[in-house]
C-alpha atoms as a PDB file:
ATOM      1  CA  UNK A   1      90.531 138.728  38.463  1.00  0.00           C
ATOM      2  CA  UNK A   2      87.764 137.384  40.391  1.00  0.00           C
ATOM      3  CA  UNK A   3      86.718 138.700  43.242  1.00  0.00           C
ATOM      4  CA  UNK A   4      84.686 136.869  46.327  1.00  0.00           C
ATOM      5  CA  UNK A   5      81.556 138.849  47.796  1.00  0.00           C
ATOM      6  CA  UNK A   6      82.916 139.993  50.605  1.00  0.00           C
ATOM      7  CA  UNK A   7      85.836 141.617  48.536  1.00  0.00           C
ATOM      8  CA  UNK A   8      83.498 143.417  45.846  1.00  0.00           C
ATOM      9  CA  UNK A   9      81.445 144.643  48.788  1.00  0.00           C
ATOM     10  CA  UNK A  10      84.626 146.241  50.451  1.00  0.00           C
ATOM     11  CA  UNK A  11      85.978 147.599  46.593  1.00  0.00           C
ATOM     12  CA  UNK A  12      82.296 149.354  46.248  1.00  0.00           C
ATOM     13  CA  UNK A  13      82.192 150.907  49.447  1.00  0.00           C
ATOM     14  CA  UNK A  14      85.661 152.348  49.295  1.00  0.00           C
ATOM     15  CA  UNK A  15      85.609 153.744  45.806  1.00  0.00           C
ATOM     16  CA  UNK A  16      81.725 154.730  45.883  1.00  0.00           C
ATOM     17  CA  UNK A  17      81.552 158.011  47.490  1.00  0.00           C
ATOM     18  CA  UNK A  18      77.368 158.710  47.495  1.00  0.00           C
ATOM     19  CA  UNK A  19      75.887 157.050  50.294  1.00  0.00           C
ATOM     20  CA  UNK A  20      72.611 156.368  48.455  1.00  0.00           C
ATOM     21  CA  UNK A  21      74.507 154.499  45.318  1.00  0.00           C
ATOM     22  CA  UNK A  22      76.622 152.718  47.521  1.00  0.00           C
ATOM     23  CA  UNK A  23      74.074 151.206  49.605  1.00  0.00           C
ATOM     24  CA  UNK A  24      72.112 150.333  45.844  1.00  0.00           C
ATOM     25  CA  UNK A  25      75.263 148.302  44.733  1.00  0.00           C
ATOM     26  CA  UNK A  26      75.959 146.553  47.844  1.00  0.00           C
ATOM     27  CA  UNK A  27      72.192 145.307  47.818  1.00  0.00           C
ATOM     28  CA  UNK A  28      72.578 144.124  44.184  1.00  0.00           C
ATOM     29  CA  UNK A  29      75.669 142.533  45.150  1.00  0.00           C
ATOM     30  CA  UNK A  30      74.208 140.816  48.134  1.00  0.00           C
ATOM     31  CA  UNK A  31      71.136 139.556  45.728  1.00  0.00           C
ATOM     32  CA  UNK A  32      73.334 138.645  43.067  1.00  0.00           C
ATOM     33  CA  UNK A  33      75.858 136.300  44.905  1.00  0.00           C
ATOM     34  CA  UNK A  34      73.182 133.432  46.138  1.00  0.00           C
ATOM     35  CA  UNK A  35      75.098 131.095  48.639  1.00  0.00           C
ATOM     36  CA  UNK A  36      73.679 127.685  49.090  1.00  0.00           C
ATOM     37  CA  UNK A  37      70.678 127.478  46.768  1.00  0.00           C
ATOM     38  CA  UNK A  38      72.685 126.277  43.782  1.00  0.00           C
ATOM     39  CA  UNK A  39      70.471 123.934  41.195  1.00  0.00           C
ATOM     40  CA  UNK A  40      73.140 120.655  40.896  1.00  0.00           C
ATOM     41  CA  UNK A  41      70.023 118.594  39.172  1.00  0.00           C
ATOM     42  CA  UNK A  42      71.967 118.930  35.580  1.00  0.00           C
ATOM     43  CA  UNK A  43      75.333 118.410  36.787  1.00  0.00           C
ATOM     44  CA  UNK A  44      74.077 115.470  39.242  1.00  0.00           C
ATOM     45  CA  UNK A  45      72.581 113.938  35.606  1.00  0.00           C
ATOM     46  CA  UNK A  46      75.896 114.503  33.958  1.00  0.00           C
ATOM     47  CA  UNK A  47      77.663 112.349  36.466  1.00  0.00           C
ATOM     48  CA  UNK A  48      75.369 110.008  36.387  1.00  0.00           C
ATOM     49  CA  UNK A  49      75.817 109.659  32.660  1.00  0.00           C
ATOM     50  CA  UNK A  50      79.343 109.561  32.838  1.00  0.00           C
ATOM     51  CA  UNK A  51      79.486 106.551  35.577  1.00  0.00           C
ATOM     52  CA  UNK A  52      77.755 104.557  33.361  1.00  0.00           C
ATOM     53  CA  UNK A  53      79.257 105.051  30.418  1.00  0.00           C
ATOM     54  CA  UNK A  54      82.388 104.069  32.506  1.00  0.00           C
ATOM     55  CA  UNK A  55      80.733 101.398  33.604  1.00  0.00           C
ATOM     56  CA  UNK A  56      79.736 100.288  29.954  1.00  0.00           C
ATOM     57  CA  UNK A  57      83.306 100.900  28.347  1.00  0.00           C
ATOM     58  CA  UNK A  58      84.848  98.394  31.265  1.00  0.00           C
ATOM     59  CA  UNK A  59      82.464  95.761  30.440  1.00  0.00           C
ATOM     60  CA  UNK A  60      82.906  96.357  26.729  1.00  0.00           C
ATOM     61  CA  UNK A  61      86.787  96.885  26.561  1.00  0.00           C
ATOM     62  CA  UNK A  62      88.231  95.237  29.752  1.00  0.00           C
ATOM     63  CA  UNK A  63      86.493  91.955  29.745  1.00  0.00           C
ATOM     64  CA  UNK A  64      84.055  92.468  32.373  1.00  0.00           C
ATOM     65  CA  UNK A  65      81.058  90.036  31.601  1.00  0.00           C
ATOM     66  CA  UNK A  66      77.784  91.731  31.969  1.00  0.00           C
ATOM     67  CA  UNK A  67      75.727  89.084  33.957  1.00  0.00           C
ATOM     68  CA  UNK A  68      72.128  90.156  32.025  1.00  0.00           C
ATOM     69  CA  UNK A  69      73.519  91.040  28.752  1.00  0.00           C
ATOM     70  CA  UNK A  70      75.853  87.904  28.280  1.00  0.00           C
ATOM     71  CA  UNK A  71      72.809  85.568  29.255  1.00  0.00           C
ATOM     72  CA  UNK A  72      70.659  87.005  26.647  1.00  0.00           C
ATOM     73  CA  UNK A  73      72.772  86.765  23.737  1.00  0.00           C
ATOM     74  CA  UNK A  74      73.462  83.426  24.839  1.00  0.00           C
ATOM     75  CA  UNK A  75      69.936  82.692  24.516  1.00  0.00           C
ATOM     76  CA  UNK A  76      69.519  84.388  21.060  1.00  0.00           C
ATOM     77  CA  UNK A  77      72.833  82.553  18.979  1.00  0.00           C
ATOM     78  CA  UNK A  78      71.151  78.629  17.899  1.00  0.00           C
ATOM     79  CA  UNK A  79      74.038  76.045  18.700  1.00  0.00           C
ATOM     80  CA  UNK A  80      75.733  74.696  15.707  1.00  0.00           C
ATOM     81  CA  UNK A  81      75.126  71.113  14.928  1.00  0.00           C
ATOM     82  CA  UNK A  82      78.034  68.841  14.090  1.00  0.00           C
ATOM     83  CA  UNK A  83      77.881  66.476  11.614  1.00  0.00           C
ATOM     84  CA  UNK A  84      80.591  63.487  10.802  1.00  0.00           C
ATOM     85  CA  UNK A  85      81.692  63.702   6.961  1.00  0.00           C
ATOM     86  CA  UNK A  86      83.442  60.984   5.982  1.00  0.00           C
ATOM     87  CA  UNK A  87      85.548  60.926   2.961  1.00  0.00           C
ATOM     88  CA  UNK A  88      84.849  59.057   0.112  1.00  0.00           C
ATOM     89  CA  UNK A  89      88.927  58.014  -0.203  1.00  0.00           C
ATOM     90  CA  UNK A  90      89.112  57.072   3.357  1.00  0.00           C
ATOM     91  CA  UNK A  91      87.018  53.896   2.241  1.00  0.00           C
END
């Protein structure tokens, strides 16, 4: 069971009976439960990550033409030449 701050801090100073240890814990708890300075720079990079790989599968499975990708490739594959055969029989 988890318990918030507030509700620790009420648990020590009911079943803590020496002033001087009581007032110890309830500063460790108040140091140890840091609101609002929370370090989201990994989990902000994660979803990053994630969106674009989204973004990537989409293009790659659902048929969403990437507009750079698609024009390089283009530019890479030589264009087949065609050439008339004509059968020997046919004359």
């Amino acid at each position: 069971m988890k318990l918030s701050k507030e509700e620790l801090k009420a648990k020590i100073s009911e079943k803590v009976t020496d002033p001087e240890l009581s007032i110890e814990l309830l500063e460790d708890v108040e140091d140890s439960f840091v609101e609002g300075e929370v370090d989201n720079t990994e989990l902000e990079d994660l979803k990053e990550k994630y969106s674009n790989l989204q973004e990537r599968y989409k293009n790659r499975f659902l048929g969403i033409p990437e507009e750079s990708g698609e024009s390089e490739e283009k530019k890479d594959v030589p264009e087949l030449e065609t050439k008339d055969v004509i059968d020997i029989k046919e004359i």
